[in-house]
Protein backbone atom coordinates (compact mmCIF):
# COMPACT_ATOMS: atom_id res chain seq x y z
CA UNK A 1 -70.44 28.25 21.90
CA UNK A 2 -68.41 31.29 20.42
CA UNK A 3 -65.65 31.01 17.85
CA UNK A 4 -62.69 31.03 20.53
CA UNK A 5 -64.45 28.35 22.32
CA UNK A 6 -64.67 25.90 19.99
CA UNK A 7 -61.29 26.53 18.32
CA UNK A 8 -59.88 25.59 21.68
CA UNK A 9 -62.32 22.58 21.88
CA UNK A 10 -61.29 21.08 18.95
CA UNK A 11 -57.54 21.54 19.31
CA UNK A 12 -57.29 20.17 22.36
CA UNK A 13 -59.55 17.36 21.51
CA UNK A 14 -57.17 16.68 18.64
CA UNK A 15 -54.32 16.99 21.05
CA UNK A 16 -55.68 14.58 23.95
CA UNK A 17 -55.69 11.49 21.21
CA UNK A 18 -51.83 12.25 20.93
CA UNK A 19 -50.24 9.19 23.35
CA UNK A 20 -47.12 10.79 24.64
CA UNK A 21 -46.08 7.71 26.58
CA UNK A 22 -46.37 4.49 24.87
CA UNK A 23 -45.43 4.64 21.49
CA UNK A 24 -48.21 3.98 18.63
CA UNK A 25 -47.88 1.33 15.53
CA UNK A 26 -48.47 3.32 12.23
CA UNK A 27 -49.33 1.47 9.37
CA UNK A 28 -48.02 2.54 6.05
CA UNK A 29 -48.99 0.50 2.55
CA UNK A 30 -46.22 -0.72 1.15
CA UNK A 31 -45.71 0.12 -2.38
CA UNK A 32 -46.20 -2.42 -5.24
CA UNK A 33 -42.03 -2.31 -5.44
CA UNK A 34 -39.06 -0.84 -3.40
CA UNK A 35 -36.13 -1.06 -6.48
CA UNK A 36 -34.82 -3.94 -5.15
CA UNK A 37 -33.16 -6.33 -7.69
CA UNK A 38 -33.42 -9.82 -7.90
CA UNK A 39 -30.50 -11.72 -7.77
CA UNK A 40 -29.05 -14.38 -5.84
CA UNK A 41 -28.09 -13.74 -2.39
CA UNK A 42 -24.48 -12.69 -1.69
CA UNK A 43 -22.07 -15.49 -0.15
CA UNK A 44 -20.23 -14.62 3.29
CA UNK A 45 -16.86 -14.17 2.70
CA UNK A 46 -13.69 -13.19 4.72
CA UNK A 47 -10.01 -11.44 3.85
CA UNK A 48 -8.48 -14.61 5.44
CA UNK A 49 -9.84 -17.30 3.48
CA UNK A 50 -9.21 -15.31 0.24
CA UNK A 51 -5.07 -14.37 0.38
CA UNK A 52 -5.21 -18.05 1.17
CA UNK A 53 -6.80 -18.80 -2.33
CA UNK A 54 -4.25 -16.33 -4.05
CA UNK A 55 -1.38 -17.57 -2.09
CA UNK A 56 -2.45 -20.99 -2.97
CA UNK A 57 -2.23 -20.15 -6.88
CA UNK A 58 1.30 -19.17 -6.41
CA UNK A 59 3.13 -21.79 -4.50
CA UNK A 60 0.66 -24.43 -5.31
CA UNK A 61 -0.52 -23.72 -8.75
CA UNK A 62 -3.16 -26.15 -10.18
CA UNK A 63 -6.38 -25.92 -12.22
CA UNK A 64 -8.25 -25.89 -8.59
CA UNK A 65 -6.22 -23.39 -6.88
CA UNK A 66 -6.24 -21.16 -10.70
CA UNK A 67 -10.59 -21.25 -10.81
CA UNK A 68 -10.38 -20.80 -6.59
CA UNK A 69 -8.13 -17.17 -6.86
CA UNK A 70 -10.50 -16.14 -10.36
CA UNK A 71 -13.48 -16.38 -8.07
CA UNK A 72 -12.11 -14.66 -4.87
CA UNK A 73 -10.12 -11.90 -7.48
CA UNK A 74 -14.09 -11.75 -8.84
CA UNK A 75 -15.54 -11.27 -4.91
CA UNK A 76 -13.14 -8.64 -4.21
CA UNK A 77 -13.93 -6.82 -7.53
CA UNK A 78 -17.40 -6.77 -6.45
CA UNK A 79 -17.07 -5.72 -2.86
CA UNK A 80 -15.06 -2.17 -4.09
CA UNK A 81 -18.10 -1.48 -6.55
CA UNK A 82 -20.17 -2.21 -3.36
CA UNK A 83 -18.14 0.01 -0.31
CA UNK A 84 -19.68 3.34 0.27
CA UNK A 85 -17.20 6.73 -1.10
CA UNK A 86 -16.32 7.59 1.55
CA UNK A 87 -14.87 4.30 3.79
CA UNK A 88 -13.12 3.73 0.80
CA UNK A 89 -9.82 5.18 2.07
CA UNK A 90 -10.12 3.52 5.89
CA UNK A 91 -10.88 0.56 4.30
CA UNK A 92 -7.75 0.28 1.71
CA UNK A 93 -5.42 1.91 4.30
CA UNK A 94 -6.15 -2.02 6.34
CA UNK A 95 -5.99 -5.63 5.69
CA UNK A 96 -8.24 -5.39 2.63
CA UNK A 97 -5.98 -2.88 0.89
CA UNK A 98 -2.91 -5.83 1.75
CA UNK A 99 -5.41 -8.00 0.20
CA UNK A 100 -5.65 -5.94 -3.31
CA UNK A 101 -1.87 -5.48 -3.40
CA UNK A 102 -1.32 -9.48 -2.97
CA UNK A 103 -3.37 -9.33 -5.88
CA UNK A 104 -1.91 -6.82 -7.66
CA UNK A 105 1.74 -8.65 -7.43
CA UNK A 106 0.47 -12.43 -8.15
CA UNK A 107 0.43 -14.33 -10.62
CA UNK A 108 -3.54 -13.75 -11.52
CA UNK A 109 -2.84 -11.25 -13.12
CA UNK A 110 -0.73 -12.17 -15.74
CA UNK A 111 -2.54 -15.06 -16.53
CA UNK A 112 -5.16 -14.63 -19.58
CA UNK A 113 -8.87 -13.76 -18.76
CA UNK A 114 -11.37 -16.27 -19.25
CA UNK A 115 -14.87 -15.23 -21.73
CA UNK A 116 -16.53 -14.14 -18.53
CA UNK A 117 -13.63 -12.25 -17.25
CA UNK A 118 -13.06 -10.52 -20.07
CA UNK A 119 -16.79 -9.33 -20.11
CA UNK A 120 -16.94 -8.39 -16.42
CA UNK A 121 -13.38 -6.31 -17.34
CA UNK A 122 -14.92 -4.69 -20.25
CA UNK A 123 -18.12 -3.69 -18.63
CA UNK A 124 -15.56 -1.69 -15.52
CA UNK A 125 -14.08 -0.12 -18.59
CA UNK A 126 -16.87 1.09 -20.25
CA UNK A 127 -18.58 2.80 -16.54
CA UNK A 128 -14.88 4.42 -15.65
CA UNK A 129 -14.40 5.91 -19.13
CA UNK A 130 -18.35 7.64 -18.79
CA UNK A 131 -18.56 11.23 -17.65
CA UNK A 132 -21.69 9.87 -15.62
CA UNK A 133 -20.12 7.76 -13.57
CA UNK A 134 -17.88 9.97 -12.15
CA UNK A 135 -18.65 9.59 -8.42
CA UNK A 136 -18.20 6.04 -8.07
CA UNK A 137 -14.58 6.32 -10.41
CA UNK A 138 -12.26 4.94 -7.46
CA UNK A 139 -14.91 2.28 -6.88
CA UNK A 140 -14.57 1.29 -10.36
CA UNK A 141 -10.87 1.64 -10.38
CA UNK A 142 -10.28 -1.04 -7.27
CA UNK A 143 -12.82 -3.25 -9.24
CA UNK A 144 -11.04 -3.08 -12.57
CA UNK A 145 -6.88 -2.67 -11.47
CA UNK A 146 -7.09 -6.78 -11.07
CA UNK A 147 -8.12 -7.32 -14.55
CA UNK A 148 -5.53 -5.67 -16.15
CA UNK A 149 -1.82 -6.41 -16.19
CA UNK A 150 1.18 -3.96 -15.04
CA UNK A 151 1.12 -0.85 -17.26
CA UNK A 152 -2.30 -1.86 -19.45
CA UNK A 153 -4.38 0.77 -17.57
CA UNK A 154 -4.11 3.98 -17.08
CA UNK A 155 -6.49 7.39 -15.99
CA UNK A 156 -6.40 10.96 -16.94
CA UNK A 157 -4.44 13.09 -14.77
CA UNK A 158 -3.66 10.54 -11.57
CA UNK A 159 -1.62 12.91 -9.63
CA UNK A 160 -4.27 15.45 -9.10
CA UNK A 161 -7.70 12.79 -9.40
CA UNK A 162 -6.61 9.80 -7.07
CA UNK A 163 -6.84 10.08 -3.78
CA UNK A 164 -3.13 9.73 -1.93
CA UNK A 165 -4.37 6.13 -0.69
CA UNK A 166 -4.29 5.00 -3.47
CA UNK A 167 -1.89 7.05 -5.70
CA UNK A 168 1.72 5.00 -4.61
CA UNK A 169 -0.57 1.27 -5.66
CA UNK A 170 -2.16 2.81 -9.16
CA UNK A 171 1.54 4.20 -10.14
CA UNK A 172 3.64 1.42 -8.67
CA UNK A 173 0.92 -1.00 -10.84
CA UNK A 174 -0.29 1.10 -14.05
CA UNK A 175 2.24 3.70 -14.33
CA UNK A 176 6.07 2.92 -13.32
CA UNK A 177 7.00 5.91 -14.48
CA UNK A 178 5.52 7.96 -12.61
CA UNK A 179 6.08 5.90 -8.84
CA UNK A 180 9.57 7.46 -8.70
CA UNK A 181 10.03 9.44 -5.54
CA UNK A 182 9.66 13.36 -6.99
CA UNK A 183 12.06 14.03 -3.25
CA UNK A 184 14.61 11.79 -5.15
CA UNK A 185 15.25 14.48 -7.98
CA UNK A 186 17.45 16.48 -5.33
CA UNK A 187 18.72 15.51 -1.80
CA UNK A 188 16.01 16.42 0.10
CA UNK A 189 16.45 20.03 1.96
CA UNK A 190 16.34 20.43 5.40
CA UNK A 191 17.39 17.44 6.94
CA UNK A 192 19.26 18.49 9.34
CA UNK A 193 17.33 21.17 10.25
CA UNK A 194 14.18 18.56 11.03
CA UNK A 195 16.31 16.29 13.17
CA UNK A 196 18.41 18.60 14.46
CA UNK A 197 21.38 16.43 13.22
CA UNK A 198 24.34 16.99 10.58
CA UNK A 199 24.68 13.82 8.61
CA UNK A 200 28.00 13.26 6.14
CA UNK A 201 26.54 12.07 2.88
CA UNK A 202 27.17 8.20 2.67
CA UNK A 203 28.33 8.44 -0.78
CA UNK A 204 28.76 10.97 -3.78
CA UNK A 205 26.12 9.11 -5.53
CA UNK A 206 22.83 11.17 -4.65
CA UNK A 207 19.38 12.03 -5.63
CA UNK A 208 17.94 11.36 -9.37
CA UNK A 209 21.61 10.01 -10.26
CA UNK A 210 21.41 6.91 -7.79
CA UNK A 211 17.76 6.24 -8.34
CA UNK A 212 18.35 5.88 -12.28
CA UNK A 213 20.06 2.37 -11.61
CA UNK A 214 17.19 0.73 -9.35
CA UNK A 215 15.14 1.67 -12.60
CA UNK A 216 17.34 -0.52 -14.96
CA UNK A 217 16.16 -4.07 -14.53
CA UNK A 218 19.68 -5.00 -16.22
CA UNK A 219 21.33 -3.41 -13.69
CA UNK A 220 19.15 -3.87 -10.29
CA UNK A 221 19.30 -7.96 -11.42
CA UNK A 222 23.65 -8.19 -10.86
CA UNK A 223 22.86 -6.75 -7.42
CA UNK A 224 20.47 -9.06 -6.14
CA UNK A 225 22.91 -11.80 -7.54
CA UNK A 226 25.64 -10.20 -5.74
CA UNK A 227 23.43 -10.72 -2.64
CA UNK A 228 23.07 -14.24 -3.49
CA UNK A 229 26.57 -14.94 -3.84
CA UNK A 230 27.11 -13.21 -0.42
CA UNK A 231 24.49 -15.62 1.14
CA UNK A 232 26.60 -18.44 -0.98
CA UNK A 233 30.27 -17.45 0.56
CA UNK A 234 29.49 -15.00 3.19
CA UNK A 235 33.49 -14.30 3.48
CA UNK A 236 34.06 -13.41 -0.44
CA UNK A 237 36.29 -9.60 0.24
CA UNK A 238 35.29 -9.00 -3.32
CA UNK A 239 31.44 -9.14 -2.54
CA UNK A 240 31.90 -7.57 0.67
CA UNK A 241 33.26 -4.23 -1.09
CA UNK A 242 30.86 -4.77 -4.09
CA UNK A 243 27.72 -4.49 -1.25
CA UNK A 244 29.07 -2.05 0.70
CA UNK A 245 29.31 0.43 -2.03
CA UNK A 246 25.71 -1.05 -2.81
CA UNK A 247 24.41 -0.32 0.80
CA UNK A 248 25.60 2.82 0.95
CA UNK A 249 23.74 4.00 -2.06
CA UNK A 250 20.72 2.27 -0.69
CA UNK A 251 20.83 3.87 2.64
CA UNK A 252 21.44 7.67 1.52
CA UNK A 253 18.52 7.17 -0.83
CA UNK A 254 16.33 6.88 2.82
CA UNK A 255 18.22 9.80 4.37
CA UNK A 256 17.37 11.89 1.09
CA UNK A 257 14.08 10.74 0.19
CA UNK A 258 11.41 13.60 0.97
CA UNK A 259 8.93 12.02 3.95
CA UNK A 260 5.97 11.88 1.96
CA UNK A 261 7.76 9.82 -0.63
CA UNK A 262 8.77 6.82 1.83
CA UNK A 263 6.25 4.46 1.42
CA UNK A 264 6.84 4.97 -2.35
CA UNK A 265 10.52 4.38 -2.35
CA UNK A 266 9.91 0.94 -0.17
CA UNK A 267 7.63 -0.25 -3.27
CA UNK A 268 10.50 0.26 -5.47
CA UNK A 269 13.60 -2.14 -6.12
CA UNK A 270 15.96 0.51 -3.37
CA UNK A 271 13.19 -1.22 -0.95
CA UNK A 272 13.20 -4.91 -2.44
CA UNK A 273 16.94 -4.73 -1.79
CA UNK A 274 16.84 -2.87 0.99
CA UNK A 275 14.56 -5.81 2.38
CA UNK A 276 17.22 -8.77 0.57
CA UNK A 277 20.26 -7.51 2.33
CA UNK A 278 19.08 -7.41 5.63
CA UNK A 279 17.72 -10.97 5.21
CA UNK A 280 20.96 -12.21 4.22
CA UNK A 281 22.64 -10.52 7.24
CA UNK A 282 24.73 -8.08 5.73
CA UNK A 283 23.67 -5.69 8.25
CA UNK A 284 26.04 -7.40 10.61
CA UNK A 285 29.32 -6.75 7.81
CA UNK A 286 31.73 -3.66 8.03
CA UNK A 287 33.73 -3.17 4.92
CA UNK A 288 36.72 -1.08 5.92
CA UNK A 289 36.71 2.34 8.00
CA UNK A 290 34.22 3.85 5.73
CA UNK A 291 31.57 1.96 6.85
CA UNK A 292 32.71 2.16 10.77
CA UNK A 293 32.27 5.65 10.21
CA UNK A 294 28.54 5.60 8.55
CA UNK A 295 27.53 3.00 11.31
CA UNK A 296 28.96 5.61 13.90
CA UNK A 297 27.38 8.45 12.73
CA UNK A 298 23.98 6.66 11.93
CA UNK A 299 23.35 4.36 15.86
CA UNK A 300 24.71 7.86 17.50
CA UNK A 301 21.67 9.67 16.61
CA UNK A 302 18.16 9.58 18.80
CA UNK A 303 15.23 10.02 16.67
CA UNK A 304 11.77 9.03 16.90
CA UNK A 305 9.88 6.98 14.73
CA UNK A 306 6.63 9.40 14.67
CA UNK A 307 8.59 11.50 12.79
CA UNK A 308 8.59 10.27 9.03
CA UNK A 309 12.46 11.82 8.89
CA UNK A 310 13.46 9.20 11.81
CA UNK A 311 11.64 6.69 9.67
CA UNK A 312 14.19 7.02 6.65
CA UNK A 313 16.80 7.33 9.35
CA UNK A 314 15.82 3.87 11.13
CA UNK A 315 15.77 2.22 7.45
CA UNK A 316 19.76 3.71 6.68
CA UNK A 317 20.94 2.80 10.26
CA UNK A 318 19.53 -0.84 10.42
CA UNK A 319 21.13 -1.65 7.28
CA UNK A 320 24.27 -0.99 9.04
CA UNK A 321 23.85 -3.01 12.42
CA UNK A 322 24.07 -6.86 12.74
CA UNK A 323 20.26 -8.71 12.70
CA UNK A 324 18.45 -8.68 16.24
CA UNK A 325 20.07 -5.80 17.99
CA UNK A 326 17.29 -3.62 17.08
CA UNK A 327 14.90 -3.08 19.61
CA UNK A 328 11.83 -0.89 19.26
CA UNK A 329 9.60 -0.09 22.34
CA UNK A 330 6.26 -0.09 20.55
CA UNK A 331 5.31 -0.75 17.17
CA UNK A 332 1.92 0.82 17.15
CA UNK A 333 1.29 3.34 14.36
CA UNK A 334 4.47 2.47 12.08
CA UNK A 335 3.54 2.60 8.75
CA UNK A 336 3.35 -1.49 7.11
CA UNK A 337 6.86 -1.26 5.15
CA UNK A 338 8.74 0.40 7.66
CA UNK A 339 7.24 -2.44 9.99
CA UNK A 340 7.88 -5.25 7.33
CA UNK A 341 11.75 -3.88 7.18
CA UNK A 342 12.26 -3.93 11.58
CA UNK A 343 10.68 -7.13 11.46
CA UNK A 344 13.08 -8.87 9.08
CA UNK A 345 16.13 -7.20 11.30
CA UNK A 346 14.87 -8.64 14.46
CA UNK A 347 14.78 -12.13 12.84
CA UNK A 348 11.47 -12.34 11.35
């Protein structure tokens, strides 16, 4: 047999073994470990069951519903340190990131930390602040934010690290200072240019000038009373004028707000009010001419709600028309607070 001869022989004898039908079982030896840990299997959990365990500690709050919301804050610390990089954003932007900001305005988390909080805490501290770690450093962050009360934690440079999902929680939370709409500085330019509409101002009282009193607590706390008293003697003149001044100030702030900033104004008290005056049906109340003329100029305009200007421009205009009158085609898409503020005009 010459050399070409059996060179083809023997390749296509290899080759004929080769099934390229069925496939063939190959048995590999496993090796003597694969790195994985031992340690208890996880429990099954759900987002449900655990809002109900921190809503439970604040309307009901016992020793059994206080130990029930440390465990479920402890599962949902764990889960972040567990979600892959890169769902983290999809992930937050749903129920579960609902489910950390429940948290995140409870009462867990002014309540002290128990030995083997404290421990857990420390140990999220201690991976954020190394160099190492810095891959998993929003993991660490969603872990950690729930052990730590408002304005105890804080990372380097925020605005240009964290990713915009989570920027408006971590400043609203850990840095107040910093959650302030930057649009609010200045009436926001180009309004009328995006929806093609000329808008009088509502009131004199504009940009950073009306957004330093929903940062005094001493002087956001007589407006919510004023509310209150409304709710009290809905026919008080004196309140009337006091809240329409209020609501005008309230609903420029949406008109001027830069779009990007919305969400972050809503998580602010100009949102918390916002939210308290429609509920106690001052929508519905016109305090003299200068109001007939806002709500006028306000209903008379179309705009459409996929368009982050007609969002700020739905917010000023329902504070301006009575509860229920409202109507919105389809809700699909709308970001949660603008959702959370329709809903409470068409009656909950």
């Amino acid at each position: 047999m010459g050399l070409r001869s059996w060179i083809s022989s023997r390749f296509t004898s290899d080759l004929s073994r080769v099934d390229l039908v069925e496939p063939v079982g190959v048995s590999v030896q496993p090796p003597d470990r694969a790195g994985i840990a031992s340690m208890p299997l996880p429990r099954p959990w759900s987002v449900a069951r655990l809002r109900v365990l921190f809503e439970a500690l604040e309307h009901q709050p016992s020793v059994a519903s206080d130990q029930a919301a440390r465990l479920a804050r402890h599962q949902l610390s764990c889960f972040w340190l567990s979600v892959p990089v890169d769902e983290l954003g999809p992930l937050y932007d749903g129920p579960l990131g609902d489910l950390q900001r429940l948290q995140l305005k409870g009462p867990l988390v002014q309540l002290q930390l128990a030995v083997d909080e404290r421990r857990w805490r420390d140990r999220l501290l201690k991976r954020i602040e190394d160099p190492a770690c810095a891959a998993e450093r929003i993991n660490l962050l969603l872990a950690l934010m729930p052990y730590t009360q408002p304005r105890k934690l804080s990372v380097a440079d925020p605005l240009s690290t964290l990713p915009d999902w989570l920027l408006n929680d971590y400043c609203v939370y850990c840095e107040p200072d910093l959650a302030a709409p930057v649009g609010l500085l200045e009436p926001a330019a180009g309004f009328e240019d995006d929806l093609n509409v000329s808008l009088t101002p509502l009131t004199d009282r504009r940009g950073e000038a009306a957004m330093a009193l929903f940062r005094d607590q001493q002087a956001v706390a007589p407006m919510q009373q004023l509310i209150d008293q409304f709710i009290a003697d809905p026919a008080d003149a004196l309140v009337h004028a006091e809240l329409a001044g209020l609501r005008r100030v309230l609903a420029q702030l949406w008109l001027d707000v830069e779009p990007v900033q919305l969400q972050t104004l809503s998580d602010t008290p100009v949102g918390e009010l916002t939210l308290a005056l429609i509920r106690a049906g001052f929508s519905a109340v016109l305090d003299g001419q200068v109001d007939v003329e806002a709500r006028e100029q306000l209903v008379s305009q179309s705009f459409d709600l996929s368009s982050p200007r007609g969002c700020g421009l739905a917010v000023a205009a329902v504070l301006f028309v009575p509860p229920g009158t409202v109507q919105v085609e389809s809700v699909e898409g709308l970001p949660p607070w603008l959702l959370e503020i329709l809903r409470q005009h068409m009656g909950g």
